[in-house]
N, C-alpha and C. Protein backbone atom coordinates (compact mmCIF):
# COMPACT_ATOMS: atom_id res chain seq x y z
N UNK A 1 0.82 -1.18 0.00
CA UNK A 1 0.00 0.00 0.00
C UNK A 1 0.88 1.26 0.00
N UNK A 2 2.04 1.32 1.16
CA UNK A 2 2.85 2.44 0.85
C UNK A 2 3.09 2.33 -0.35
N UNK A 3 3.85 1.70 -1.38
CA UNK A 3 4.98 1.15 -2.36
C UNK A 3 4.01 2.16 -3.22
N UNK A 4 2.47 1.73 -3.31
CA UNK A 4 1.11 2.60 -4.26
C UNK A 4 1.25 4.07 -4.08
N UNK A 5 1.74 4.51 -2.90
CA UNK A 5 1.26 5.92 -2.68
C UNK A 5 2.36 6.89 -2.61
N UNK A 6 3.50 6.26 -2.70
CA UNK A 6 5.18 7.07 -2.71
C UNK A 6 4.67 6.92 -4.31
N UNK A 7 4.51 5.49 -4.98
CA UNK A 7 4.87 5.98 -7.01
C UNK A 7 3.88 7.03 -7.46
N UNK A 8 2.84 7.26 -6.55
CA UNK A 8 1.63 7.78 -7.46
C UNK A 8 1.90 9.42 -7.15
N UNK A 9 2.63 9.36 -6.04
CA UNK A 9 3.35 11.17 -5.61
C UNK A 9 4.54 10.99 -6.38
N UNK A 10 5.51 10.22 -6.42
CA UNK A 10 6.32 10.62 -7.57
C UNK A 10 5.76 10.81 -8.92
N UNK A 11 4.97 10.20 -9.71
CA UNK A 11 4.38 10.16 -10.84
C UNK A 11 4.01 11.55 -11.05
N UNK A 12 2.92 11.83 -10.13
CA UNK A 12 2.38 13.53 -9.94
C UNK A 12 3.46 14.36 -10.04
N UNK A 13 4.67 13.86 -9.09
CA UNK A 13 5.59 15.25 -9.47
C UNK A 13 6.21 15.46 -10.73
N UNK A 14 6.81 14.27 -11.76
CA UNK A 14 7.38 14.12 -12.57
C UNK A 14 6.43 15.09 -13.25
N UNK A 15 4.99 14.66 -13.42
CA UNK A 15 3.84 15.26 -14.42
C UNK A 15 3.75 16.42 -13.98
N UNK A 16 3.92 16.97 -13.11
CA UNK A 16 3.82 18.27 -12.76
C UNK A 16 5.03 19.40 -13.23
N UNK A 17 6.20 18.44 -13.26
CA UNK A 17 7.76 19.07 -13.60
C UNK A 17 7.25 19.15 -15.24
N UNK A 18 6.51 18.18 -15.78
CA UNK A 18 6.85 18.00 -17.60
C UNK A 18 5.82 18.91 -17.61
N UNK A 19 4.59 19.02 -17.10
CA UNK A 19 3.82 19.86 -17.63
C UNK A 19 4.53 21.44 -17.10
N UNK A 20 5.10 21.48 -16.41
CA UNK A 20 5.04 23.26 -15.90
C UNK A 20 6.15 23.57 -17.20
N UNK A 21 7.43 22.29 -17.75
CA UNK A 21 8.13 23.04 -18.50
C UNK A 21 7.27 23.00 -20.01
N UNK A 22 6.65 22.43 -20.15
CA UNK A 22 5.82 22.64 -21.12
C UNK A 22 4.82 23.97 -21.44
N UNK A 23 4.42 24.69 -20.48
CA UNK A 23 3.80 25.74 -20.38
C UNK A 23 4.69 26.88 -19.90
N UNK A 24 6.30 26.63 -19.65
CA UNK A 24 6.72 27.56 -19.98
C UNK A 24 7.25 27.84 -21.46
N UNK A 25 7.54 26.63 -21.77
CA UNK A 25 8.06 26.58 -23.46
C UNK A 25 6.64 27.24 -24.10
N UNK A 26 5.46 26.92 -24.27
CA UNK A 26 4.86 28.07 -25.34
C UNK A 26 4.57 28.85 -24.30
N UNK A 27 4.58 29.66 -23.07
CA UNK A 27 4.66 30.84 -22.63
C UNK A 27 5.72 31.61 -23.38
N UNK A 28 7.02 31.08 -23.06
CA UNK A 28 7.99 31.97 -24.20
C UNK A 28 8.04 32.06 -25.52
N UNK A 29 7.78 30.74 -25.81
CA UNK A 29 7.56 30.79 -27.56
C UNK A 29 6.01 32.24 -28.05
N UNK A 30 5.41 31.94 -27.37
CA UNK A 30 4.08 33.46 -27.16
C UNK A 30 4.89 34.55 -27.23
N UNK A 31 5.45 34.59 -26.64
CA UNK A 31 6.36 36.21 -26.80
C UNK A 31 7.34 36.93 -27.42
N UNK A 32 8.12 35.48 -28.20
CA UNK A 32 9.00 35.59 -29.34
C UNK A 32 8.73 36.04 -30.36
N UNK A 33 7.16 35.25 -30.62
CA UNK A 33 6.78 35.66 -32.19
C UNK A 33 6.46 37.10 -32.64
N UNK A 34 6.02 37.40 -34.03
CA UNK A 34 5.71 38.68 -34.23
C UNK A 34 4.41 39.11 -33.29
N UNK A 35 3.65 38.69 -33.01
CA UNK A 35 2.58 39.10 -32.51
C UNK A 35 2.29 39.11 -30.88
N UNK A 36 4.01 38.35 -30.32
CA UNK A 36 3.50 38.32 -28.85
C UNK A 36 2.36 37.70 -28.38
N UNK A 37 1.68 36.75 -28.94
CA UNK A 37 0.55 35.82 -28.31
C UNK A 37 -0.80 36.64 -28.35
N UNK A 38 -0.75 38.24 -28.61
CA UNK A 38 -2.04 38.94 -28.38
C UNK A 38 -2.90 38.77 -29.36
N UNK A 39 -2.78 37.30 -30.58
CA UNK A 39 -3.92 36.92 -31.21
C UNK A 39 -3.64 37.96 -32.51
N UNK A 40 -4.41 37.46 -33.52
CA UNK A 40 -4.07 38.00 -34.34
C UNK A 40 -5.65 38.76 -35.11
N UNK A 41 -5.12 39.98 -36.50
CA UNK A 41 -6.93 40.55 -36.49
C UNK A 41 -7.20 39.50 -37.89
N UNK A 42 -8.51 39.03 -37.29
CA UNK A 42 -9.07 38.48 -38.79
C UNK A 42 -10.09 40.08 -39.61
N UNK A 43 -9.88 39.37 -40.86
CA UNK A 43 -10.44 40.34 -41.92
C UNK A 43 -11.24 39.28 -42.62
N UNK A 44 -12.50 39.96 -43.07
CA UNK A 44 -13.89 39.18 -43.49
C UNK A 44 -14.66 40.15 -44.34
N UNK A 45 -14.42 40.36 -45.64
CA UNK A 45 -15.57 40.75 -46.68
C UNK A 45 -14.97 42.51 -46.04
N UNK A 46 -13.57 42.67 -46.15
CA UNK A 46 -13.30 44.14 -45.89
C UNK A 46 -13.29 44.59 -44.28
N UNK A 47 -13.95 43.74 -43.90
CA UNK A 47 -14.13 44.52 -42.27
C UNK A 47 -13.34 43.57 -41.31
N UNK A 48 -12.77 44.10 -40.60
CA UNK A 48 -11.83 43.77 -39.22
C UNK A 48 -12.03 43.40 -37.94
N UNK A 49 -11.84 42.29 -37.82
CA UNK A 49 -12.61 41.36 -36.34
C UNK A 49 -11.64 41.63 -35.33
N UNK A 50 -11.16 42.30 -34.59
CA UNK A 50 -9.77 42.52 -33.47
C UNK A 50 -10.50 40.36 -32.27
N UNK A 51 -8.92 40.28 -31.80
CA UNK A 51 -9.31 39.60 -30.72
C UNK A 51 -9.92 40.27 -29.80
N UNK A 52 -10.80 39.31 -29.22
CA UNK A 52 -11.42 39.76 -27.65
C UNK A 52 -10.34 39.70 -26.20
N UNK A 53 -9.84 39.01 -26.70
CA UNK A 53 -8.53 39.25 -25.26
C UNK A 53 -7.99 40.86 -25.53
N UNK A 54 -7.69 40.98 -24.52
CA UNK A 54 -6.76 42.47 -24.14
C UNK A 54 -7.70 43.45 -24.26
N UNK A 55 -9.14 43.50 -24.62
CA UNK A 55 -10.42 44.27 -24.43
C UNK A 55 -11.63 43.93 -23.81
N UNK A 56 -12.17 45.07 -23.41
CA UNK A 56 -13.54 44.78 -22.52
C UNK A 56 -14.30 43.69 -23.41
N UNK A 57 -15.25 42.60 -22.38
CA UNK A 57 -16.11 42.09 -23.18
C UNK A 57 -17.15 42.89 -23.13
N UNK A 58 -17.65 42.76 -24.29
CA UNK A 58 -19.04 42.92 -24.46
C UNK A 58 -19.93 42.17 -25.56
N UNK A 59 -21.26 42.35 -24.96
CA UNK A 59 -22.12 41.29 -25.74
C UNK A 59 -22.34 41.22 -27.42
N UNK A 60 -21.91 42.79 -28.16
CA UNK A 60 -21.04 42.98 -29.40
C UNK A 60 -20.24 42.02 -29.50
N UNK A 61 -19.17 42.18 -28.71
CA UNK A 61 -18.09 41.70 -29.27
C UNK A 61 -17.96 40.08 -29.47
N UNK A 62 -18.85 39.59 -28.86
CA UNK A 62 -19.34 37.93 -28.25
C UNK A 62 -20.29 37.77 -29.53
N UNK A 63 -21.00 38.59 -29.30
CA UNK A 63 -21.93 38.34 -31.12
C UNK A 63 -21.56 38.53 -32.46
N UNK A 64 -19.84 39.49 -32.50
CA UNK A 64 -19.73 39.51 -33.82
C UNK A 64 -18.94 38.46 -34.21
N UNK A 65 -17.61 37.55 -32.54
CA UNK A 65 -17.39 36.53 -32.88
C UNK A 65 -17.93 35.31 -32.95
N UNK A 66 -19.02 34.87 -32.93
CA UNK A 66 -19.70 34.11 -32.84
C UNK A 66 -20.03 33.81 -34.05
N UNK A 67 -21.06 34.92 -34.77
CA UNK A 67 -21.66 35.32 -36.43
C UNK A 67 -20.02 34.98 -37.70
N UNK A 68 -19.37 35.73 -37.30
CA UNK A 68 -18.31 35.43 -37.76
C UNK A 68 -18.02 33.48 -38.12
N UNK A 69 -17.87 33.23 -36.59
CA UNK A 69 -17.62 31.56 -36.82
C UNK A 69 -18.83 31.21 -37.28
N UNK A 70 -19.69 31.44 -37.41
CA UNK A 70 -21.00 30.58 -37.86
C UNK A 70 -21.10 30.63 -39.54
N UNK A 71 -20.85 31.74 -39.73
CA UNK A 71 -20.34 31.93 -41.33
C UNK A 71 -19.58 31.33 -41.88
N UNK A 72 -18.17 31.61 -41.34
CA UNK A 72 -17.08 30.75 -41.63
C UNK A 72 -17.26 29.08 -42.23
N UNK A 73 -17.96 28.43 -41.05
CA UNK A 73 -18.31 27.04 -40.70
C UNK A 73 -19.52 26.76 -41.98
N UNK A 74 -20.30 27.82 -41.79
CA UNK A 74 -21.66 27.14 -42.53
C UNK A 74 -21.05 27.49 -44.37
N UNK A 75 -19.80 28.56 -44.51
CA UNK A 75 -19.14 27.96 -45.66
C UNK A 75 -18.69 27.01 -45.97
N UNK A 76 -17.97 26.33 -45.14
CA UNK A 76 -16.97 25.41 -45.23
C UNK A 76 -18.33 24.12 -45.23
N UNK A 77 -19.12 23.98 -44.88
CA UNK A 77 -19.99 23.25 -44.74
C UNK A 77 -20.76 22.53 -46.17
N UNK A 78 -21.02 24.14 -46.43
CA UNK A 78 -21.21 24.08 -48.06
C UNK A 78 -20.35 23.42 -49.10
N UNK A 79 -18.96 24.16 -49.02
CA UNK A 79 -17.90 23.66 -49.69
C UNK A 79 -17.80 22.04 -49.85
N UNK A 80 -18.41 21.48 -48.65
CA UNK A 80 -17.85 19.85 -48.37
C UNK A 80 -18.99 19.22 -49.16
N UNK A 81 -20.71 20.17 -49.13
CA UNK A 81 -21.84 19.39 -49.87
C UNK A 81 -21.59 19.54 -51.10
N UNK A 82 -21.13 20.54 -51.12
CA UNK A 82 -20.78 20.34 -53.25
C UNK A 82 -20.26 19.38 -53.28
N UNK A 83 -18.88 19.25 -52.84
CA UNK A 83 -17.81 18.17 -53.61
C UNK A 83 -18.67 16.87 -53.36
N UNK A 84 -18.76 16.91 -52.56
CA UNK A 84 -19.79 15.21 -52.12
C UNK A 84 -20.88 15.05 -52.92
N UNK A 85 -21.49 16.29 -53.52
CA UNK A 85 -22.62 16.51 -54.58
C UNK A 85 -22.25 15.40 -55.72
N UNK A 86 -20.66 16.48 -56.54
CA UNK A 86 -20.70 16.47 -57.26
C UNK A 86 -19.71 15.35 -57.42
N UNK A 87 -19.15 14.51 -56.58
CA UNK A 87 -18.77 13.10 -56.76
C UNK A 87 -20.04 12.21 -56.95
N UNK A 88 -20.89 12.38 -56.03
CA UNK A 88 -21.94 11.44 -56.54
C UNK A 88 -22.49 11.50 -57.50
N UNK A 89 -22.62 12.56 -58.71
CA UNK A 89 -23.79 12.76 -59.74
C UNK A 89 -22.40 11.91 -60.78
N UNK A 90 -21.00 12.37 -60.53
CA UNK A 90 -20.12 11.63 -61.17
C UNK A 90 -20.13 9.95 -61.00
N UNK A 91 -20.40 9.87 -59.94
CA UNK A 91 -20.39 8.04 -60.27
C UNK A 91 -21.61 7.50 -61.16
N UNK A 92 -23.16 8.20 -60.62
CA UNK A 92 -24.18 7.76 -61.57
C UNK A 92 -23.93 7.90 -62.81
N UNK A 93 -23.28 9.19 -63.22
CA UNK A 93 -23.29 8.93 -64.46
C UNK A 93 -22.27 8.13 -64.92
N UNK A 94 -21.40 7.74 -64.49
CA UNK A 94 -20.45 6.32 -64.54
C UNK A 94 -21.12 5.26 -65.06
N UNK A 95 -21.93 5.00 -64.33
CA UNK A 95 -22.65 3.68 -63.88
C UNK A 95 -24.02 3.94 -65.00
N UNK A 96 -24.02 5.23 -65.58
CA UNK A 96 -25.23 5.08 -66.99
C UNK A 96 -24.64 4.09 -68.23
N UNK A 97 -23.18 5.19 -68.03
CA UNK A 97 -22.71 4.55 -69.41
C UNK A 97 -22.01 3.08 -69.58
N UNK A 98 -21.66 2.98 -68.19
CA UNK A 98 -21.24 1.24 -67.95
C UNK A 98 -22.06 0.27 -68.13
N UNK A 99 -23.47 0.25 -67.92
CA UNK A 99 -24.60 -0.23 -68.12
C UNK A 99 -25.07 -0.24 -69.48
């Protein structure tokens, strides 16, 4: 029972040592880059989305990123029903002229 409870506190510490240097490695790697970790601005149809970190929230700012991802997504969404569309109308007609 001891033998269980000394490995399972060493284990914790080891995991505790790998994870803390792990979160200092991209803590610093965050601050190296050009942008310093403060996120970067997306641009959408001309207009400029800033991150919400390092500014007040507000329920704007929660709704324009939100609308934003929902757009984004319900493109990409689209994008995936075409191709899947238009592979399938390609096999039937495969399968006209094979016939």
């Amino acid at each position: 029972m001891k033998n269980h409870i000394v490995s399972a506190f060493r284990l914790t510490l080891v995991m505790l040592v790998v994870t803390g240097i792990y979160l200092a490695v991209v803590y610093a790697g965050s601050k190296i880059l050009p942008n310093k970790g403060n996120g970067e601005i997306v641009y959408y149809k001309g207009q400029s989305f800033m991150p919400i970190s390092g500014r007040s929230l507000s329920l704007k700012n929660i709704f324009t990123a939100v609308l934003l991802q929902l757009i984004i997504t319900q493109q990409e969404v689209e994008a995936v029903i075409k191709a899947q569309a238009i592979k399938n109308i390609w096999k039937l007609y495969r399968k006209e002229w094979i016939l």
